[in-house]
N, C-alpha and C. Protein backbone atom coordinates (compact mmCIF):
# COMPACT_ATOMS: atom_id res chain seq x y z
N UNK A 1 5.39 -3.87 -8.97
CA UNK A 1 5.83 -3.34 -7.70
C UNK A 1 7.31 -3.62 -7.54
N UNK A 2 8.08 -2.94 -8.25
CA UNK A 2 9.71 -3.26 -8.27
C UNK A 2 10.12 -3.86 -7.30
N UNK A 3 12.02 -4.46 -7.27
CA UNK A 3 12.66 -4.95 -6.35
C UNK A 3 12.90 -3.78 -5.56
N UNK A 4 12.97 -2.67 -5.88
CA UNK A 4 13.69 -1.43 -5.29
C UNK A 4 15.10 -1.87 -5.25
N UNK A 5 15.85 -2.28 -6.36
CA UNK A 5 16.74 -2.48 -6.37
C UNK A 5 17.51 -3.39 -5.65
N UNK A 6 17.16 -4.44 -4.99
CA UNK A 6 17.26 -5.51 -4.83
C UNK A 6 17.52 -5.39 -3.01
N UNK A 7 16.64 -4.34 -2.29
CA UNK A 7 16.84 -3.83 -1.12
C UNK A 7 15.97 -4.67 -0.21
N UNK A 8 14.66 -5.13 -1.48
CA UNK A 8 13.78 -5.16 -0.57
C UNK A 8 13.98 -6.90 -0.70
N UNK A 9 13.29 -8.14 0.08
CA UNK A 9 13.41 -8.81 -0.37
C UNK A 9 12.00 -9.53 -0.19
N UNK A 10 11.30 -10.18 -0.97
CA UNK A 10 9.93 -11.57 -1.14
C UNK A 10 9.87 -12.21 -0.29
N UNK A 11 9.31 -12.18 0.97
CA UNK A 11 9.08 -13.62 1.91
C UNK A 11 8.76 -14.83 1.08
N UNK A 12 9.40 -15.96 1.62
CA UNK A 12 9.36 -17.13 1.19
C UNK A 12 7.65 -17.08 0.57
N UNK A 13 6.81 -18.55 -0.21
CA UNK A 13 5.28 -18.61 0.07
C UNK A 13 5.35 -18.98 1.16
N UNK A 14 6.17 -19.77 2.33
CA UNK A 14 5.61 -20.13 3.55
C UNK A 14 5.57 -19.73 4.54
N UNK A 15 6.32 -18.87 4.83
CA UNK A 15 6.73 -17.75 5.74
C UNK A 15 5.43 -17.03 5.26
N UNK A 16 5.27 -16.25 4.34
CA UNK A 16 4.58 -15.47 3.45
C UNK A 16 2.97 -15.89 3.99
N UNK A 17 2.94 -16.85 4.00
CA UNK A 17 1.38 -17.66 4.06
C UNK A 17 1.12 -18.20 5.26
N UNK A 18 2.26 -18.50 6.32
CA UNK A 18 1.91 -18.01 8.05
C UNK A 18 1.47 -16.61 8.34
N UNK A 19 2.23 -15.53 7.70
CA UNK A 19 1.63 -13.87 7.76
C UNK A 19 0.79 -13.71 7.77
N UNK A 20 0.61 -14.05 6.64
CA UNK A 20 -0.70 -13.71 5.67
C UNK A 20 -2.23 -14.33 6.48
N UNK A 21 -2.14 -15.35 6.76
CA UNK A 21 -3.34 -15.90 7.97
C UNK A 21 -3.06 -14.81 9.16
N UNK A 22 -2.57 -14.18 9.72
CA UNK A 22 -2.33 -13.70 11.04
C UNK A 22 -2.84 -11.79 10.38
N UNK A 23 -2.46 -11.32 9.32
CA UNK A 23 -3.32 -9.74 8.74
C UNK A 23 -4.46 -9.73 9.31
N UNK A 24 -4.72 -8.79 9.52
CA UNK A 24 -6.69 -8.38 9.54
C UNK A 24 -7.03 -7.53 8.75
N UNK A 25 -7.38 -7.99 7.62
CA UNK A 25 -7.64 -7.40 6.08
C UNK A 25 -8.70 -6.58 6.92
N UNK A 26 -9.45 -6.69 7.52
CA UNK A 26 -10.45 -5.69 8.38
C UNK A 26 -9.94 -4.43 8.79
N UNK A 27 -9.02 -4.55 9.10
CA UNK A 27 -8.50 -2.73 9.82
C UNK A 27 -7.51 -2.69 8.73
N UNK A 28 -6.86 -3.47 7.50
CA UNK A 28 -6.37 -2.89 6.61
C UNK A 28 -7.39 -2.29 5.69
N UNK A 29 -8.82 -2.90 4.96
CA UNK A 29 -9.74 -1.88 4.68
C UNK A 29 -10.14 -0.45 5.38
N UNK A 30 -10.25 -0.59 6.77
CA UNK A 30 -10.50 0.35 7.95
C UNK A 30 -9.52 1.71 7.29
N UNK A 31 -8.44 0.80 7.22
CA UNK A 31 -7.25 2.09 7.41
C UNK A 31 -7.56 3.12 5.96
N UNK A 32 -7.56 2.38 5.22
CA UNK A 32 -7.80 2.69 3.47
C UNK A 32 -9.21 3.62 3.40
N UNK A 33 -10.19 3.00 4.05
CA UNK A 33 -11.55 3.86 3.55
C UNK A 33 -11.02 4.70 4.87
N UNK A 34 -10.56 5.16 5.67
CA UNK A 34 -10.16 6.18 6.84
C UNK A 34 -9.31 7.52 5.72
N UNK A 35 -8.29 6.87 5.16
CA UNK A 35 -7.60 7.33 4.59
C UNK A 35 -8.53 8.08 2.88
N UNK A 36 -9.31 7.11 2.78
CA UNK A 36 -10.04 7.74 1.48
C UNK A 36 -11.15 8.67 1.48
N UNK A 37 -11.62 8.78 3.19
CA UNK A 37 -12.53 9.98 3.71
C UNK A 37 -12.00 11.22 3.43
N UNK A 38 -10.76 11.26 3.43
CA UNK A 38 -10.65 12.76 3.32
C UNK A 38 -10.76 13.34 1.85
N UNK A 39 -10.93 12.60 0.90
CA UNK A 39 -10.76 13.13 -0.53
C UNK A 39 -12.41 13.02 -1.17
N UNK A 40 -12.96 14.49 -1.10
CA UNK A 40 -14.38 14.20 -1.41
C UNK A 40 -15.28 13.47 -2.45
N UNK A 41 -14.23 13.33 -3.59
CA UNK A 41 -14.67 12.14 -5.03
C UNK A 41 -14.64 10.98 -4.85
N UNK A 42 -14.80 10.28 -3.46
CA UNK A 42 -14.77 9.07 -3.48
C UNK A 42 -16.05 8.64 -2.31
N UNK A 43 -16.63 8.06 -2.78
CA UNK A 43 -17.79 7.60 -1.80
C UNK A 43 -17.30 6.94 -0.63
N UNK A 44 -18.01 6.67 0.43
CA UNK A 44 -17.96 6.71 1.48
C UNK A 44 -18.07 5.05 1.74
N UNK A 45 -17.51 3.98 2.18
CA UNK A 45 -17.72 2.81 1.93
C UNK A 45 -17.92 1.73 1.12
N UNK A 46 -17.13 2.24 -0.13
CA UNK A 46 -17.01 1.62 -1.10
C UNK A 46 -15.90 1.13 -1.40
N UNK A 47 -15.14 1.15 -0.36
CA UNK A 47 -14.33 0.01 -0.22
C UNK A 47 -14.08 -0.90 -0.76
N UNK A 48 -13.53 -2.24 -1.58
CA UNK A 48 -13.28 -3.57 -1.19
C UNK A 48 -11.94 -3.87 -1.44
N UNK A 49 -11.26 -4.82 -1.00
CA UNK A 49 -9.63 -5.57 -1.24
C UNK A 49 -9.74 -6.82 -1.25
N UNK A 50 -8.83 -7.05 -1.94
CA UNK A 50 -8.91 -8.61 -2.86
C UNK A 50 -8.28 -8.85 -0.82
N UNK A 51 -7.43 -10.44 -1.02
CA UNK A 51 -7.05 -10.39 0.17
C UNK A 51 -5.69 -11.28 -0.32
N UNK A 52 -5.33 -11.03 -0.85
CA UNK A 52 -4.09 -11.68 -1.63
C UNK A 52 -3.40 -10.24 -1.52
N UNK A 53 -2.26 -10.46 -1.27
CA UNK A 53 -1.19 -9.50 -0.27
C UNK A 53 -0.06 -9.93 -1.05
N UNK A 54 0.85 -8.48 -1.13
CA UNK A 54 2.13 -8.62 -1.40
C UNK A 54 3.00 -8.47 -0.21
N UNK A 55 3.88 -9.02 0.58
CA UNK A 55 4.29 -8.44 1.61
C UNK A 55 5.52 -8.88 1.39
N UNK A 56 6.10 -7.56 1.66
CA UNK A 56 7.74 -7.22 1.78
C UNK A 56 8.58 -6.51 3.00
N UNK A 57 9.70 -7.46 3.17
CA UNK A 57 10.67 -6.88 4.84
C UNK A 57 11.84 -6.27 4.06
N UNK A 58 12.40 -5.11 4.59
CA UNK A 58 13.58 -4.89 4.01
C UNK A 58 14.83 -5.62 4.05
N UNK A 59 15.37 -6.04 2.87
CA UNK A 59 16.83 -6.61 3.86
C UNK A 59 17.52 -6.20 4.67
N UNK A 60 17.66 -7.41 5.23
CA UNK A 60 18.23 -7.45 6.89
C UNK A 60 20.09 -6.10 6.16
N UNK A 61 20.80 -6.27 5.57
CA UNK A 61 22.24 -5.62 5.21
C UNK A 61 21.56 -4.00 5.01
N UNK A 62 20.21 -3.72 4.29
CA UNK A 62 19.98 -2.40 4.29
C UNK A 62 19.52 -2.29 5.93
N UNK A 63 18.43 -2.41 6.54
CA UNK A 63 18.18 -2.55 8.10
C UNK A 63 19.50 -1.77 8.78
N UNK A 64 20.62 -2.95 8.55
CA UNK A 64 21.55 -2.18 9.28
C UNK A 64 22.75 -1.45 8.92
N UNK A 65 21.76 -0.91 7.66
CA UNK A 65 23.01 0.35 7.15
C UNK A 65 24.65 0.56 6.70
N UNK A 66 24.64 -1.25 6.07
CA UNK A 66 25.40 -1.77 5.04
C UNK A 66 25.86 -1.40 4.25
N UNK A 67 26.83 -1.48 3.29
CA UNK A 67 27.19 -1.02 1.70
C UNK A 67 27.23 -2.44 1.11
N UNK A 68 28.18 -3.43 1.81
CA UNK A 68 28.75 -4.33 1.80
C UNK A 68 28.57 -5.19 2.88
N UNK A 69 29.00 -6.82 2.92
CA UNK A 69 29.74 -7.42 4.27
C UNK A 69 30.27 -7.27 4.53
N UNK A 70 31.63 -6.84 4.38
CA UNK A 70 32.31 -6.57 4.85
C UNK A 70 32.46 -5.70 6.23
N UNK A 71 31.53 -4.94 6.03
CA UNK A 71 31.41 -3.46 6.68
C UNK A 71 29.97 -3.83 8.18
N UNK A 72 30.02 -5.54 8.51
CA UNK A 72 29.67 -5.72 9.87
C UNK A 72 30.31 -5.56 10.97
N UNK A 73 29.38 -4.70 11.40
CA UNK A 73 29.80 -4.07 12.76
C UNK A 73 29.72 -5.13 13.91
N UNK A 74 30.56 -5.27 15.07
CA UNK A 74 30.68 -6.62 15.30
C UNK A 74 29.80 -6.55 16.35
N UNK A 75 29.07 -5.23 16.66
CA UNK A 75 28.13 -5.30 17.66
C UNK A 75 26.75 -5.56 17.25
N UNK A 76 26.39 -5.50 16.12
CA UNK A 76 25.06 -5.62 15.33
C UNK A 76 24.86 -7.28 15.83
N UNK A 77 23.40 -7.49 16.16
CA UNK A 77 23.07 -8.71 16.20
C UNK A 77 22.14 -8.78 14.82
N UNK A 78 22.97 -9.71 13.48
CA UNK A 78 22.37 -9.85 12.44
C UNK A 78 21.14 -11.28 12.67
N UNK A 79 20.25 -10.69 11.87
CA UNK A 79 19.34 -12.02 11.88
C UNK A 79 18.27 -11.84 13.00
N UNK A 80 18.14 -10.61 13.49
CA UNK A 80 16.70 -10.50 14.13
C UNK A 80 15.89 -9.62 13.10
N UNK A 81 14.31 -9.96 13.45
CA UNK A 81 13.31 -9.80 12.61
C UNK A 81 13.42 -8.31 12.14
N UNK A 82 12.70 -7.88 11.22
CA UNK A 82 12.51 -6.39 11.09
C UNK A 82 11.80 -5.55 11.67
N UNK A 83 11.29 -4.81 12.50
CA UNK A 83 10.56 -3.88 12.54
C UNK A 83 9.21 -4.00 11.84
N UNK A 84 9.28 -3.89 10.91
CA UNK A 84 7.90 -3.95 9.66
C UNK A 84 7.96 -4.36 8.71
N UNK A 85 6.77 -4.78 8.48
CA UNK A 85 6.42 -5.36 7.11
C UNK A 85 5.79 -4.31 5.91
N UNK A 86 5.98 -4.87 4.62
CA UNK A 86 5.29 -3.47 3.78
C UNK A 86 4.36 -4.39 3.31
N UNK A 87 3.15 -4.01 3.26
CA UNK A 87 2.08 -4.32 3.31
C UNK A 87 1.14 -4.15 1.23
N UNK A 88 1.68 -4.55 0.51
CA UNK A 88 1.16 -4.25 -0.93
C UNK A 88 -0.62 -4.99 -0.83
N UNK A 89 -1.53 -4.47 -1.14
CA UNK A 89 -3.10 -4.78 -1.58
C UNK A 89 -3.64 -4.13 -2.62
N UNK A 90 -3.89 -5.13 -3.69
CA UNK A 90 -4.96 -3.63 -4.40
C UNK A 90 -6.53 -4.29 -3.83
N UNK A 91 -6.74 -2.75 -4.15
CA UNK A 91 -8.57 -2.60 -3.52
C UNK A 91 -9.11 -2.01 -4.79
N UNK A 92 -10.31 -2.05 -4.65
CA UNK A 92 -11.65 -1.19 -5.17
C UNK A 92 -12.49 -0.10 -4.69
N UNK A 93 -12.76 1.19 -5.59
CA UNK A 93 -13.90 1.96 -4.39
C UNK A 93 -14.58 2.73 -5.68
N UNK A 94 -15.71 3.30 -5.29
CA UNK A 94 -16.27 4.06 -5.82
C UNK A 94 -16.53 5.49 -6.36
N UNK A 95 -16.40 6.42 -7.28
CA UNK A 95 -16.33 7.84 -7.66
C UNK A 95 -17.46 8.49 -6.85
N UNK A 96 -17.86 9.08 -6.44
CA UNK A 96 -19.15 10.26 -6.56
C UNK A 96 -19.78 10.58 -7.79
N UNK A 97 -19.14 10.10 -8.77
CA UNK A 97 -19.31 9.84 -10.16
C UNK A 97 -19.70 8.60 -10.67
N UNK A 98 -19.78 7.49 -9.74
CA UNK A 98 -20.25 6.30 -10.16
C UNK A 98 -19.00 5.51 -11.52
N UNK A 99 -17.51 5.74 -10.93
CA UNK A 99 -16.23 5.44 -11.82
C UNK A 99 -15.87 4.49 -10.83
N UNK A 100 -15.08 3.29 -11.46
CA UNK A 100 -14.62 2.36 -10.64
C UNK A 100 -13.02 3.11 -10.47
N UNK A 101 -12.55 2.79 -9.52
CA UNK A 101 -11.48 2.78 -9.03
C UNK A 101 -10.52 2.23 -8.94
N UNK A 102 -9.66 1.59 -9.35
CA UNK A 102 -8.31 0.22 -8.91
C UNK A 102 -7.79 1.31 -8.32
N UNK A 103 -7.40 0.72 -7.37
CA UNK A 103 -6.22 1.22 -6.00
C UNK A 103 -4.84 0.30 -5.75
N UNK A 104 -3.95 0.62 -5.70
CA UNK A 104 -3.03 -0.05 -5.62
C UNK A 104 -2.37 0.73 -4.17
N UNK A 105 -2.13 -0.24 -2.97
CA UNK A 105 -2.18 0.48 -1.68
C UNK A 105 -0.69 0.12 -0.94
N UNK A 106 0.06 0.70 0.04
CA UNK A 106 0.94 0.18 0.27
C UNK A 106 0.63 0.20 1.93
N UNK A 107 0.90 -0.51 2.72
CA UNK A 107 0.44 -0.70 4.18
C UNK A 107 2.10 -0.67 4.95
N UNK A 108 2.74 -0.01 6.10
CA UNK A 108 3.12 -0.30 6.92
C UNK A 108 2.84 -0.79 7.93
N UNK A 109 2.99 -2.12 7.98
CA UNK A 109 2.91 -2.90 9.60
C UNK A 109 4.11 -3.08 10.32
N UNK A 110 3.56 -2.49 12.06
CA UNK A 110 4.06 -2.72 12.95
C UNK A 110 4.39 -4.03 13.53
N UNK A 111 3.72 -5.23 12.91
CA UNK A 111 3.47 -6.22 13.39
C UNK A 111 2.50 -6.71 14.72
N UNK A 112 1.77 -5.20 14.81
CA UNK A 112 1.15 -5.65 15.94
C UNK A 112 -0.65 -5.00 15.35
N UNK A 113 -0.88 -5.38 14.18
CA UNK A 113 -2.08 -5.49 13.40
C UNK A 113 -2.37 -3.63 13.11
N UNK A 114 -1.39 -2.64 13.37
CA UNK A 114 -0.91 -1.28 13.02
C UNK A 114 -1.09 -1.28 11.79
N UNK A 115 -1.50 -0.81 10.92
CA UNK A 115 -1.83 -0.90 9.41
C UNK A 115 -1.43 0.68 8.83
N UNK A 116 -0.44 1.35 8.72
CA UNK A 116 -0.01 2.48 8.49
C UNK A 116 -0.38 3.13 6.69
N UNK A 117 -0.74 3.96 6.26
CA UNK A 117 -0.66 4.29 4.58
C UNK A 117 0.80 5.09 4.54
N UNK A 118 1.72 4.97 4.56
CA UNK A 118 2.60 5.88 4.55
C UNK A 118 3.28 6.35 3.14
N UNK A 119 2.06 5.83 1.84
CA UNK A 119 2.50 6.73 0.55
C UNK A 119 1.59 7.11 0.22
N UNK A 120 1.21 7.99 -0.93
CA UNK A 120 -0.21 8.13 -1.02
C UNK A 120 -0.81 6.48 -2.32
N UNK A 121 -1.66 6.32 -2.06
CA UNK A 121 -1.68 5.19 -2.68
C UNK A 121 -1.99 5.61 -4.37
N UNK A 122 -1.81 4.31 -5.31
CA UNK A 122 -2.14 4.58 -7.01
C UNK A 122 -3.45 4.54 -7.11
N UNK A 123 -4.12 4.95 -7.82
CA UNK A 123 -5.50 4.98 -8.06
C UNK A 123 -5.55 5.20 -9.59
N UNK A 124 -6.10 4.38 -10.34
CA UNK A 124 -6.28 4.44 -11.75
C UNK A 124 -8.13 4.17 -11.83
N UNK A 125 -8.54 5.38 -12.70
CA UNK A 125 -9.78 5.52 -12.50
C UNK A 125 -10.54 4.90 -13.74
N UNK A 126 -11.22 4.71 -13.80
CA UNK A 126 -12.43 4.13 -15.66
C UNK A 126 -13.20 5.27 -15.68
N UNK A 127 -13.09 6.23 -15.44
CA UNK A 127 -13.56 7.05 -16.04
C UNK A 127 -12.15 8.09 -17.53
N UNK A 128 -12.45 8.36 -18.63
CA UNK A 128 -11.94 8.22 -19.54
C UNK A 128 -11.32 9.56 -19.86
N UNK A 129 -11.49 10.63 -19.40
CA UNK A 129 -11.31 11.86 -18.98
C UNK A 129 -10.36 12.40 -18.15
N UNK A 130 -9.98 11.21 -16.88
CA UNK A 130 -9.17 11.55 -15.84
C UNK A 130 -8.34 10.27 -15.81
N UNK A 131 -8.48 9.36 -16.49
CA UNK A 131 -7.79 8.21 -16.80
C UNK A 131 -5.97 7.95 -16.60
N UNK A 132 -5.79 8.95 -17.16
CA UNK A 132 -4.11 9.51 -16.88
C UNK A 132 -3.55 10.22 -15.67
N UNK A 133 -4.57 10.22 -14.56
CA UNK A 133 -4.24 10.66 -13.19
C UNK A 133 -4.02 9.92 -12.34
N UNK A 134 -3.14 9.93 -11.48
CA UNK A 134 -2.83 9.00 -10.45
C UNK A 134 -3.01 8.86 -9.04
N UNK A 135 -3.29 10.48 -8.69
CA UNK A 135 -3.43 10.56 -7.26
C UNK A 135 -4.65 11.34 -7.38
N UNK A 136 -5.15 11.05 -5.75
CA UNK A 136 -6.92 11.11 -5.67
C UNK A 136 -7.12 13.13 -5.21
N UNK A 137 -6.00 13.81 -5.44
CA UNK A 137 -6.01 15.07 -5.04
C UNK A 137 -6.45 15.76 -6.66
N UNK A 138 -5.60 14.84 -7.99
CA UNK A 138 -5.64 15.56 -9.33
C UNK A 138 -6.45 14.83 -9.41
N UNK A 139 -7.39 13.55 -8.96
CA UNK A 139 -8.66 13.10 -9.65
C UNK A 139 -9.58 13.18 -9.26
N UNK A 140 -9.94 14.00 -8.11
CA UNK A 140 -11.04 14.81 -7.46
C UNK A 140 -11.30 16.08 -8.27
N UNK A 141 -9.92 17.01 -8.43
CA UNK A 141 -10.23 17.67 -9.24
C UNK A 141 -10.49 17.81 -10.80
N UNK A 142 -10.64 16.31 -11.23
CA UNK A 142 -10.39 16.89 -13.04
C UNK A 142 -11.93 16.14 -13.18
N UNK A 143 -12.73 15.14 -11.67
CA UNK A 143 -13.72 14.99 -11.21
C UNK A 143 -15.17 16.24 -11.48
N UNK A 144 -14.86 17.15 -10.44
CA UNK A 144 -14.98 17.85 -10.06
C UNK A 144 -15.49 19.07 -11.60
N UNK A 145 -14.49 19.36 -12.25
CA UNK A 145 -13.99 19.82 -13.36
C UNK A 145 -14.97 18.99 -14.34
N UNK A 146 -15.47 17.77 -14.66
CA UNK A 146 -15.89 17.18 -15.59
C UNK A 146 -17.71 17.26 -15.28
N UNK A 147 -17.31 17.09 -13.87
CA UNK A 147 -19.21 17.99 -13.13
C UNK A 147 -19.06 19.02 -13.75
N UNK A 148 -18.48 20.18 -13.36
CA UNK A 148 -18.77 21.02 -14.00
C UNK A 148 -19.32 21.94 -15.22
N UNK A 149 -18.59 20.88 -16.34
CA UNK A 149 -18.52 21.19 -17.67
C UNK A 149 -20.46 20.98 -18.26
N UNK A 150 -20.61 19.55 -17.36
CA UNK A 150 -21.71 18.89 -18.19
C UNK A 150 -22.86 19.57 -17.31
């Protein structure tokens, strides 16, 4: 899960691990199987997420639209919190095909337990056929496509 070029930055573990107690991995699953209803190759509550979290704030110099230090604006109050957190989980779910799933998910939080999907998430499938697909739109269909054949 790159630095993004060194934009984004790692909460401390302790900072990191006050957060991390305060998530509700509950409406972050919620959000994910909400989000995985709409794609018909994937069963319906088959859900699960580890609960070990990557969570990333943007730096505070990107936030406020930086190049440099130099270039502080003397009205900016530096050093208040961010807006959001990015929310990294991988999960598990099920094919309609009976294929395991790894999901690799990215969460926007509001900080106020808001659990946003705002990419489409990775999905690497075990089934051996569609194996090289990444998103659940080309692996419904090559799904779909492999019903077919047999």
């Amino acid at each position: 899960m790159g630095d993004h070029g060194n934009r984004v930055s790692i909460m401390s573990k302790n900072f990191a691990g006050k957060i991390g107690s305060r998530l509700n991995h509950t409406a972050m699953t919620m959000s994910l199987s909400k989000y995985l209803s709409k794609f018909p190759c994937v069963k319906n509550n088959s859900v699960i997420c580890e609960k070990k979290v990557d969570i990333r704030v943007p730096n505070e110099m990107v936030r406020l639209g930086m190049r440099n230090k130099i270039e502080i604006p003397k009205y900016e109050h530096r050093g208040r919190r961010s807006e959001y957190e990015y929310i990294y989980q991988n999960c598990n779910a099920t094919s309609t095909t009976d294929d395991k799933l790894n999901i690799t998910v990215q969460y926007r939080s509001d900080r106020r337990s808001n659990y946003d999907i705002i990419y489409p998430p990775i999905v690497i499938p075990s089934n051996e056929a569609c194996s090289d697909l990444r998103n659940l739109i080309a692996l419904c269909s090559c799904l779909r496509e492999q019903r077919c054949r047999s």
